[in-house]
N, C-alpha and C. Protein backbone atom coordinates (compact mmCIF):
# COMPACT_ATOMS: atom_id res chain seq x y z
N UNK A 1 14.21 -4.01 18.64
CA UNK A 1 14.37 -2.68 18.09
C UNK A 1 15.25 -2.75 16.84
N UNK A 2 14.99 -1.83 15.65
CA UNK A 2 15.57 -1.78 14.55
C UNK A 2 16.65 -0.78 14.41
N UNK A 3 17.56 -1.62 14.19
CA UNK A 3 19.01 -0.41 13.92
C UNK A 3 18.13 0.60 12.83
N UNK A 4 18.88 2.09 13.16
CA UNK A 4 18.89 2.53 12.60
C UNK A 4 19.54 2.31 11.34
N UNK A 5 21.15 2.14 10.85
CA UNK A 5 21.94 1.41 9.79
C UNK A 5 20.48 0.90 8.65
N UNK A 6 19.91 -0.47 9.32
CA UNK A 6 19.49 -0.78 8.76
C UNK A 6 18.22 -0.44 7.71
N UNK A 7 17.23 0.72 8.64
CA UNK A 7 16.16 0.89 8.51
C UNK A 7 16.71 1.90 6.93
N UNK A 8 18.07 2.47 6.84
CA UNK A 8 18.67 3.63 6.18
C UNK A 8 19.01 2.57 4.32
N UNK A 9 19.58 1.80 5.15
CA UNK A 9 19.89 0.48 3.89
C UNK A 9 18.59 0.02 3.29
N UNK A 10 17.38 -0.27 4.00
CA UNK A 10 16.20 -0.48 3.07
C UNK A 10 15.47 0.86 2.55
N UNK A 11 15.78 2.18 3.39
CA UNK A 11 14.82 2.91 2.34
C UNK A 11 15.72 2.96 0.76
N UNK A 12 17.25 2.73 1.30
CA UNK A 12 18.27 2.83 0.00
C UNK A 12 17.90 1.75 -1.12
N UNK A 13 17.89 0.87 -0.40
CA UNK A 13 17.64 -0.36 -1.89
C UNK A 13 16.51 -0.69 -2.22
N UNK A 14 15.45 0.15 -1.30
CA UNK A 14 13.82 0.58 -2.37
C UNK A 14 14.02 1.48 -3.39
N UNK A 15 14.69 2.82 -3.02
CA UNK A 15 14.73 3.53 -3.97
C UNK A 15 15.87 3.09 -5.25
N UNK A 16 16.66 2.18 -4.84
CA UNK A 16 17.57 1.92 -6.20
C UNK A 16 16.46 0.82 -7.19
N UNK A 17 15.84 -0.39 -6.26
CA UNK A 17 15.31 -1.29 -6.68
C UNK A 17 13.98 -0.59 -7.51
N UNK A 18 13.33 0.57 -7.46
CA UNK A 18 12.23 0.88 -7.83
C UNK A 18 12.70 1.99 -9.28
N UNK A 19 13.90 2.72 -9.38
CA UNK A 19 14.81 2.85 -10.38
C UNK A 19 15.50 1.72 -11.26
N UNK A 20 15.58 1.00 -10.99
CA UNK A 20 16.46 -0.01 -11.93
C UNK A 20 15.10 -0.79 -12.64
N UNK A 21 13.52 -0.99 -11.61
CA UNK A 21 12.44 -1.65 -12.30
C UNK A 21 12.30 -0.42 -13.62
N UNK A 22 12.29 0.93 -13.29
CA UNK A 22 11.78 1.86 -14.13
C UNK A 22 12.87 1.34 -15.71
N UNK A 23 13.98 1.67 -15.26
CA UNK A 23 14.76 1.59 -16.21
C UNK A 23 14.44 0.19 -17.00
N UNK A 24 14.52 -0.68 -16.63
CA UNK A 24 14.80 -1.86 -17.33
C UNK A 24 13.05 -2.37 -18.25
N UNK A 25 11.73 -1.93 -17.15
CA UNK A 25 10.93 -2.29 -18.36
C UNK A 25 10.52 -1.49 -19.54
N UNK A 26 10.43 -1.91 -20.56
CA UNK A 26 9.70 -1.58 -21.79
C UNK A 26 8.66 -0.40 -21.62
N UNK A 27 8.76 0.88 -21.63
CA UNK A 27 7.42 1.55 -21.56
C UNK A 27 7.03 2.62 -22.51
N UNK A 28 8.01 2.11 -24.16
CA UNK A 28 7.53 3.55 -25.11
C UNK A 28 7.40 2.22 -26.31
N UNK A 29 7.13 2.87 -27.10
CA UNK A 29 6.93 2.73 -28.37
C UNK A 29 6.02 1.63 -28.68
N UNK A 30 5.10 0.26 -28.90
CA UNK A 30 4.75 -0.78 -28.92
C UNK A 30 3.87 -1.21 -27.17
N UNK A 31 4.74 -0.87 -26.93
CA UNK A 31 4.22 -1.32 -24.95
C UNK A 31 4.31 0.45 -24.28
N UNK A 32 3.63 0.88 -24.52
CA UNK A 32 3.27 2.40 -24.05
C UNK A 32 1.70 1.90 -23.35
N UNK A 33 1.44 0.87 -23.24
CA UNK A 33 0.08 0.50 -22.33
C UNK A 33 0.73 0.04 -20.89
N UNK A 34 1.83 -0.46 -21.01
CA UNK A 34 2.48 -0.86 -20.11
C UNK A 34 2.99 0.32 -18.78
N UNK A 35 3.67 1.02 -19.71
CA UNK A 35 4.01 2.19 -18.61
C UNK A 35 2.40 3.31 -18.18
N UNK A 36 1.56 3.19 -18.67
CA UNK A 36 0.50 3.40 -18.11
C UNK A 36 -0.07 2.34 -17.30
N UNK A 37 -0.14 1.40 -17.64
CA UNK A 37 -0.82 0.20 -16.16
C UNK A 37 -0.08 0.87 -15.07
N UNK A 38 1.44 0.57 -14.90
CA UNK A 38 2.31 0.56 -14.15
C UNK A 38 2.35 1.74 -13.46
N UNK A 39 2.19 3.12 -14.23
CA UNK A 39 1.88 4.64 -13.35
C UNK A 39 1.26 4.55 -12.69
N UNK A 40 -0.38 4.41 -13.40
CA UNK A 40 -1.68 4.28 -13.27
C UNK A 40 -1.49 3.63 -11.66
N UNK A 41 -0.80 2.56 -11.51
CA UNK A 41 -0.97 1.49 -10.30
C UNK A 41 -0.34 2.15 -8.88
N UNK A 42 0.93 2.82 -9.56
CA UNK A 42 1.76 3.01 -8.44
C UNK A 42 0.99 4.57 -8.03
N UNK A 43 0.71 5.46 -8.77
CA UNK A 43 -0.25 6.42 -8.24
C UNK A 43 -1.70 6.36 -7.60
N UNK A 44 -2.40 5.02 -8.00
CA UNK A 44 -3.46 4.89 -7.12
C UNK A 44 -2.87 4.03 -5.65
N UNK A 45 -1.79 3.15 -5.77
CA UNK A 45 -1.37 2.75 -4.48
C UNK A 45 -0.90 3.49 -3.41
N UNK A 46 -0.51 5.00 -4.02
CA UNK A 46 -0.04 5.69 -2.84
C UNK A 46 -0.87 6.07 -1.47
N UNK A 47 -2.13 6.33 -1.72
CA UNK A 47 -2.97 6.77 -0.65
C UNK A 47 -3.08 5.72 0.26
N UNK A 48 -3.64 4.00 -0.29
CA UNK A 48 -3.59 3.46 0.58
C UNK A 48 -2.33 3.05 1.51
N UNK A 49 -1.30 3.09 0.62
CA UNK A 49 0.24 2.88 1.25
C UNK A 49 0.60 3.73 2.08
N UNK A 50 0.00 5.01 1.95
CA UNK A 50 0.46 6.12 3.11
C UNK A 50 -0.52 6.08 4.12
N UNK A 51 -1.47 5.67 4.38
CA UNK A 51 -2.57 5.25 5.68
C UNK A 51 -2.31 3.89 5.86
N UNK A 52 -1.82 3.14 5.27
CA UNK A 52 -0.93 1.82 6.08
C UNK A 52 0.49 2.34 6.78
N UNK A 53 1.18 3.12 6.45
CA UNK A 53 2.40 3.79 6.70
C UNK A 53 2.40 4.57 8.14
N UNK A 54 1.20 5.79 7.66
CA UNK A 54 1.11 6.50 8.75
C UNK A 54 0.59 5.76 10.23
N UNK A 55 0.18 4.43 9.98
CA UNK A 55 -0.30 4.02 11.40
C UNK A 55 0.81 3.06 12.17
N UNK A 56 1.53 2.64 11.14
CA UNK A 56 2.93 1.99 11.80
C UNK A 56 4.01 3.02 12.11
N UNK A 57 3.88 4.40 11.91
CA UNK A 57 4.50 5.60 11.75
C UNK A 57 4.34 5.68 13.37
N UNK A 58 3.05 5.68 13.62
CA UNK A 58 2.29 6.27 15.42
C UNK A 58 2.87 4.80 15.94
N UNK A 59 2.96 3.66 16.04
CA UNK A 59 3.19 2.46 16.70
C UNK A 59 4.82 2.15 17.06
N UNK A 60 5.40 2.40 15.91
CA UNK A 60 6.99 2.68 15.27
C UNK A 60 8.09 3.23 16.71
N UNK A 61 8.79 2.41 17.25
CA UNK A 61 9.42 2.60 18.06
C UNK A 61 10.94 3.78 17.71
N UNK A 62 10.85 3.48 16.27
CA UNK A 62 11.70 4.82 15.44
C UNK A 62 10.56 5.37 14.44
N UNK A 63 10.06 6.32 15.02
CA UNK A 63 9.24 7.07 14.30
C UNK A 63 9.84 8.20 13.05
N UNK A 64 10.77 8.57 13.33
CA UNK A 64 11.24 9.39 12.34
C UNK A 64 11.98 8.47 11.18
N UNK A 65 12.85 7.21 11.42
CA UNK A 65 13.01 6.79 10.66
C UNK A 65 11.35 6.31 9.40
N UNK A 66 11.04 5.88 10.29
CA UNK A 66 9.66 5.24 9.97
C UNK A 66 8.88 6.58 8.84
N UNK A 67 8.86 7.72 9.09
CA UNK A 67 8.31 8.33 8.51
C UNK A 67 9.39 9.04 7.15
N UNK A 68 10.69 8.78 7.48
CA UNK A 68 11.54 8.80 6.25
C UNK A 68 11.42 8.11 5.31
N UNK A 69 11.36 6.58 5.72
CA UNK A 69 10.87 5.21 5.20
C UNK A 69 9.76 5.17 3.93
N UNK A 70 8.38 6.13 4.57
CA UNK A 70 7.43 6.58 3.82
C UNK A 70 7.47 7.55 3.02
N UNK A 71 8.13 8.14 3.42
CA UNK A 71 8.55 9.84 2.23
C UNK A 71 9.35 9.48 0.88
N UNK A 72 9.68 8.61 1.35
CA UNK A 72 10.92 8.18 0.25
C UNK A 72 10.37 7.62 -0.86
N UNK A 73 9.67 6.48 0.15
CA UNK A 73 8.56 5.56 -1.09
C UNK A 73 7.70 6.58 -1.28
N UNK A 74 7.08 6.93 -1.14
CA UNK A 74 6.23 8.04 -1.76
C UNK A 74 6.60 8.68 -2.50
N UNK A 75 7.80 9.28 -2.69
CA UNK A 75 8.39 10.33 -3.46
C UNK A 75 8.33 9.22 -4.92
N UNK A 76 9.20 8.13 -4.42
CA UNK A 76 9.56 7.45 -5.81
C UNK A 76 8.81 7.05 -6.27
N UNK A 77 7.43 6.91 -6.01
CA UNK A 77 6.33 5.70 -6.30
C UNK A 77 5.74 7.71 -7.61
N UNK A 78 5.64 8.39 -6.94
CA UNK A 78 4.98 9.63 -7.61
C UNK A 78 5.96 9.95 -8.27
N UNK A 79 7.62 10.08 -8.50
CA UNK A 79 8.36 10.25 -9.92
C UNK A 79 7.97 8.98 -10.58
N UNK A 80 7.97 7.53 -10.27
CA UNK A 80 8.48 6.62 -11.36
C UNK A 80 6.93 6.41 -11.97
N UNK A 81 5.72 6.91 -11.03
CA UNK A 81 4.50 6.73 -11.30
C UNK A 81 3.99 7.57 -12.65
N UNK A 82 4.24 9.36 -12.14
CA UNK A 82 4.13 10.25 -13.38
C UNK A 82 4.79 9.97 -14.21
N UNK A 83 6.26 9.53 -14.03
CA UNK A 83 7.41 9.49 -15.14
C UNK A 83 6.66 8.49 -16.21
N UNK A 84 6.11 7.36 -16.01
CA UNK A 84 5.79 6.02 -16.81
C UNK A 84 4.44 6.94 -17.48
N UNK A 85 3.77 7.70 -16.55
CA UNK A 85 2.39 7.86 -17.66
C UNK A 85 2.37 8.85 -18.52
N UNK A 86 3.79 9.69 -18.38
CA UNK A 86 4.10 10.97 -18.98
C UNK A 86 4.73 10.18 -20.38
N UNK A 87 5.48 9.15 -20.37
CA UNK A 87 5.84 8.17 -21.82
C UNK A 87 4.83 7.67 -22.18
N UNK A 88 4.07 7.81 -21.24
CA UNK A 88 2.62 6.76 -22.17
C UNK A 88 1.88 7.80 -23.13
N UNK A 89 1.53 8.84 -22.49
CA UNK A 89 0.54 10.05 -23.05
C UNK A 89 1.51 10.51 -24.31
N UNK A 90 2.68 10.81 -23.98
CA UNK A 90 3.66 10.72 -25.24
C UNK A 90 3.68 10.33 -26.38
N UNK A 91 3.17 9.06 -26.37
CA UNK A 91 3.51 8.19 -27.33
C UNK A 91 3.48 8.28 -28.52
N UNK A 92 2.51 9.18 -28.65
CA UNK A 92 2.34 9.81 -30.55
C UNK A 92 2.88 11.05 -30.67
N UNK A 93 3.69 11.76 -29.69
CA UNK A 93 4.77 12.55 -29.63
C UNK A 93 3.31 14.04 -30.07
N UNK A 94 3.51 14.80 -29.13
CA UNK A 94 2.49 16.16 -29.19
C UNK A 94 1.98 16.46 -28.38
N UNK A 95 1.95 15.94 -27.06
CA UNK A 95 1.91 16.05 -25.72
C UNK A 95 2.17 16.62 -25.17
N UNK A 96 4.24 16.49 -24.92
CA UNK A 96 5.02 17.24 -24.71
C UNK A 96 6.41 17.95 -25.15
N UNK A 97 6.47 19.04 -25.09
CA UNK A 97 7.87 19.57 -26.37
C UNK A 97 8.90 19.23 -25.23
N UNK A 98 9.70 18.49 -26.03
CA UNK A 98 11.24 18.05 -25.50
C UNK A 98 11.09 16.40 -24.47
N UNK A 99 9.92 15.99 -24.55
CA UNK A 99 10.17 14.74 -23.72
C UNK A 99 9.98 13.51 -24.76
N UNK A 100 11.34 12.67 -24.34
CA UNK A 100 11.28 11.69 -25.54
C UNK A 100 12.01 10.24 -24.97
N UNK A 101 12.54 10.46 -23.92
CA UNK A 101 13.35 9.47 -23.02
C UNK A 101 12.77 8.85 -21.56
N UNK A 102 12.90 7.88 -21.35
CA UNK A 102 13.17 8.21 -20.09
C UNK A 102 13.27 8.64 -19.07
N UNK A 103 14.93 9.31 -18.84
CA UNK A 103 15.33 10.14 -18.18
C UNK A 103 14.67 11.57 -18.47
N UNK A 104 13.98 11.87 -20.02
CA UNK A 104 13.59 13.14 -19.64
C UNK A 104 12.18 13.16 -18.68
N UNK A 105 11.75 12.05 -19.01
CA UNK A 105 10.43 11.41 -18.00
C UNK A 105 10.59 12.03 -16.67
N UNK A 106 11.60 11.46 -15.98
CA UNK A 106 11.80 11.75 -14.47
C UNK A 106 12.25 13.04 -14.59
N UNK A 107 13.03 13.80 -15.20
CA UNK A 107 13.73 14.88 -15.17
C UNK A 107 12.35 15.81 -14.73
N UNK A 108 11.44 15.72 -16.15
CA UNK A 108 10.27 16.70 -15.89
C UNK A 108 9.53 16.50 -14.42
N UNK A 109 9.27 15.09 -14.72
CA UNK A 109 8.77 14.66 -13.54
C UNK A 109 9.58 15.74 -12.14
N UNK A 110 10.65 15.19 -11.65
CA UNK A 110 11.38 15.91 -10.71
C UNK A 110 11.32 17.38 -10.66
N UNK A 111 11.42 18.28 -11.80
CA UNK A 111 11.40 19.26 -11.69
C UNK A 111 10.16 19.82 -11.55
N UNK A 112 8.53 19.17 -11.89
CA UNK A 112 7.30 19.58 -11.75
C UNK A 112 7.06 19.02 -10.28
N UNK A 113 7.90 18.43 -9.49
CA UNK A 113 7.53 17.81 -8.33
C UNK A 113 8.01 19.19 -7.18
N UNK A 114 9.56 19.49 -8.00
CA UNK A 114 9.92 20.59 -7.20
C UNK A 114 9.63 22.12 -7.25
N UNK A 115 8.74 22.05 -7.93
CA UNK A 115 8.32 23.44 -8.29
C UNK A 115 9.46 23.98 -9.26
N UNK A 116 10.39 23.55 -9.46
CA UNK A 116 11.42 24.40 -10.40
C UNK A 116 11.02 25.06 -11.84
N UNK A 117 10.66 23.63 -12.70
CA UNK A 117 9.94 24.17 -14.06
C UNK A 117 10.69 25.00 -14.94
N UNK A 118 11.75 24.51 -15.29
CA UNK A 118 12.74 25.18 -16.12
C UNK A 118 12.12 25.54 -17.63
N UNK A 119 11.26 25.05 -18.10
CA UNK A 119 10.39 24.79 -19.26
C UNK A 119 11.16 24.86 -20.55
N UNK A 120 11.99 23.87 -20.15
CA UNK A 120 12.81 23.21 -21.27
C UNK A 120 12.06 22.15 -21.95
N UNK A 121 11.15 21.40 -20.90
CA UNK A 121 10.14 20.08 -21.47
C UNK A 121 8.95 21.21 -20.82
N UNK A 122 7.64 20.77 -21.56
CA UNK A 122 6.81 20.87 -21.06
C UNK A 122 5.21 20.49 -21.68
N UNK A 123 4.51 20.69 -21.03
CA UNK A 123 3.09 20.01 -21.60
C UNK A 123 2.55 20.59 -22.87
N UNK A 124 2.06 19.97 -23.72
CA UNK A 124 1.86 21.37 -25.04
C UNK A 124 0.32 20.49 -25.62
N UNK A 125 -0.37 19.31 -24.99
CA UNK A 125 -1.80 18.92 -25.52
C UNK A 125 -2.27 18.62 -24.14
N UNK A 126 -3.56 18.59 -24.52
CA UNK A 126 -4.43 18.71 -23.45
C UNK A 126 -4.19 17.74 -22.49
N UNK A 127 -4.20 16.34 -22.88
CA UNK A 127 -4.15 15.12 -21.97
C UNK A 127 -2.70 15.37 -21.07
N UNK A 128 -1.54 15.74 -21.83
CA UNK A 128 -0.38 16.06 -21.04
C UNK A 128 -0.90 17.03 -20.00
N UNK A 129 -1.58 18.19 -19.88
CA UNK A 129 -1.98 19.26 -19.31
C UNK A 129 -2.87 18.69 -17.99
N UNK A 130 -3.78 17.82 -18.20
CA UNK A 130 -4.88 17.41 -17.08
C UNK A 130 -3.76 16.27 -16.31
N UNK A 131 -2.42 15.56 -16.74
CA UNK A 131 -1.91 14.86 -15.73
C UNK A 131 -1.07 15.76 -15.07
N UNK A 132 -0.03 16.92 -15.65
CA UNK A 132 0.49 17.43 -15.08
C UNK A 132 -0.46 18.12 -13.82
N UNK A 133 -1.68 18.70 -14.36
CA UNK A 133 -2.03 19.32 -13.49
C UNK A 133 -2.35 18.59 -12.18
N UNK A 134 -3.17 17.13 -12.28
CA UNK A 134 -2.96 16.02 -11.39
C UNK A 134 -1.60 16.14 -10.97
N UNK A 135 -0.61 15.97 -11.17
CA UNK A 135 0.40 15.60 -10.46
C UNK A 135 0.86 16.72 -9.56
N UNK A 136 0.80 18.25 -9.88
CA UNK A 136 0.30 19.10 -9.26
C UNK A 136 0.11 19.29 -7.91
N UNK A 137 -1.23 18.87 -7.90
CA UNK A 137 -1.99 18.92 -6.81
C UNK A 137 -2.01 17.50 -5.72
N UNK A 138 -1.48 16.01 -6.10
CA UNK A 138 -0.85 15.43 -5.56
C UNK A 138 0.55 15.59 -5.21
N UNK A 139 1.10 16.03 -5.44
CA UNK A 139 2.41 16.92 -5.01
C UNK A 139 2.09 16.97 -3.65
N UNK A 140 1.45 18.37 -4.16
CA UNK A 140 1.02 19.41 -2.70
C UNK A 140 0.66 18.64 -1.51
N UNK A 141 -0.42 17.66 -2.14
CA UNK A 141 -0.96 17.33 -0.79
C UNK A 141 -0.14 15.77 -0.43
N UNK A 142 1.20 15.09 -1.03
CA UNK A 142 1.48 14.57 -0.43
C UNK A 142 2.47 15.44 0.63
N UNK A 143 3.23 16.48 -0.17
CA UNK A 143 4.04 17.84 1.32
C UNK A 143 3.32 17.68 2.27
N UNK A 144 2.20 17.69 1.71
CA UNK A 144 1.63 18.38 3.08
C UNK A 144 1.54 17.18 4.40
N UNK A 145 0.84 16.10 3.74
CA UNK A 145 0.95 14.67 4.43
C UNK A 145 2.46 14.28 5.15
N UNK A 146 3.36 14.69 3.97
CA UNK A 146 4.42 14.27 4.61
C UNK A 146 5.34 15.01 5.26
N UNK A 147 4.90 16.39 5.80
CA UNK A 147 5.16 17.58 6.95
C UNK A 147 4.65 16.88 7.80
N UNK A 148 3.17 16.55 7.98
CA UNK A 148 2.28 16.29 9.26
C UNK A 148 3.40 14.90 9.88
N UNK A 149 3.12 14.20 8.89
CA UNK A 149 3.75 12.93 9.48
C UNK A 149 5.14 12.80 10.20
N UNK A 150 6.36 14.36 9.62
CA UNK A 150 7.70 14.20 10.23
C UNK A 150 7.08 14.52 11.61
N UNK A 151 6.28 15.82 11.91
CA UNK A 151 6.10 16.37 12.55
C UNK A 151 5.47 15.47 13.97
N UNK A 152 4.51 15.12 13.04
CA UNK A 152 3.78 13.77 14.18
C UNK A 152 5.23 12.65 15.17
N UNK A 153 6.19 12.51 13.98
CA UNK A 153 6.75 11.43 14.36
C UNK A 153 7.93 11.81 15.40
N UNK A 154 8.11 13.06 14.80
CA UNK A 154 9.29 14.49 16.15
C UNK A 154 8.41 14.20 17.41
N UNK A 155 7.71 14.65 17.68
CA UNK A 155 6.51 14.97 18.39
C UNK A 155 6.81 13.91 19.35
N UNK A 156 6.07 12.62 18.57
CA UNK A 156 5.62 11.29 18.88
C UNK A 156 7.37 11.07 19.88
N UNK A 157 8.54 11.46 19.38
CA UNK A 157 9.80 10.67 19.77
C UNK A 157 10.02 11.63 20.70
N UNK A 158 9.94 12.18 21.29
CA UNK A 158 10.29 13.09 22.66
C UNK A 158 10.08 12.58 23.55
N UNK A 159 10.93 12.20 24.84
CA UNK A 159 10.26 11.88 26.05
C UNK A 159 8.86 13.07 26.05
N UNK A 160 8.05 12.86 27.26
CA UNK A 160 7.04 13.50 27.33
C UNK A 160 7.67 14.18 28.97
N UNK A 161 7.34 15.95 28.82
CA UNK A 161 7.79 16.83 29.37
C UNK A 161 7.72 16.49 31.14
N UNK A 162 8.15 16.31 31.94
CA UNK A 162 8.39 16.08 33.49
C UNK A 162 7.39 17.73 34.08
N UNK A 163 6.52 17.34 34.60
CA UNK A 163 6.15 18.72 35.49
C UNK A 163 6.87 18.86 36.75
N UNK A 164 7.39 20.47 36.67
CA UNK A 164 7.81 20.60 37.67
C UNK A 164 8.25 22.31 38.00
């Protein structure tokens, strides 16, 4: 059985380790193909990663950790994923008003993830418009995936009720 401690320490040093990859490679100006491979990859890997996830989720002797485990990576794989293709579509600057960094990458990113939308940055050409709107609607339906799955995994961790 897996400490909890531990299972808490690896979703931690995925999410630092998958931040510090963002930060450190090259993905504007010259190598703006790069942070598109790299979106491009980590947004088509999510589906299969979350139906590899969700079945060790049902097997998972800590199911709730297990399904934290997945939310997490998921979350980060869909900021650092949009964030990289939102600098890519960028790149000739007209895309989007106010995104020019980085950090404004994830910022938008984060805030179009949370519904907030302060529209300080935002989409202003078409191609920016058809990913946001993608990202959108993968949003939604990873919530939604990743409701079912706490829920499944609550569920799943209960003794099962004594009749009487």
């Amino acid at each position: 059985m897996r400490s909890p401690f531990l299972g808490l320490v690896r979703v931690a040093a995925l999410a630092v380790t998958l931040s510090v990859v963002y930060a450190v490679i090259p993905l504007q100006s010259d190598r703006w193909w790069l942070g598109l491979l790299l979106g491009v990859g980590a947004l088509v890997a999510i589906t299969p990663f979350t139906v590899r996830r969700a079945a060790a989720i049902a097997t998972s002797d800590r199911p709730i950790l297990a399904a934290a485990e997945a939310i997490v990576f998921v979350v980060s794989m869909l900021i650092f994923g949009f964030s990289s293709v939102y600098l890519a579509i960028n790149r000739g600057e007209g895309q989007f008003v106010g995104l020019s960094t980085k950090v404004d990458a994830v910022y938008f990113t984060s805030t179009t993830l949370a519904t907030v939308g302060f529209g300080d940055i935002h989409a202003s050409g078409q191609a920016a418009r058809v990913a946001v709107t993608l990202q959108m609607v993968l949003d939604l339906s990873m919530l939604a995936l990743a409701v079912r799955l706490l829920i499944r995994a609550a569920r799943d961790s209960r003794p099962p009720a004594t009749p009487g």
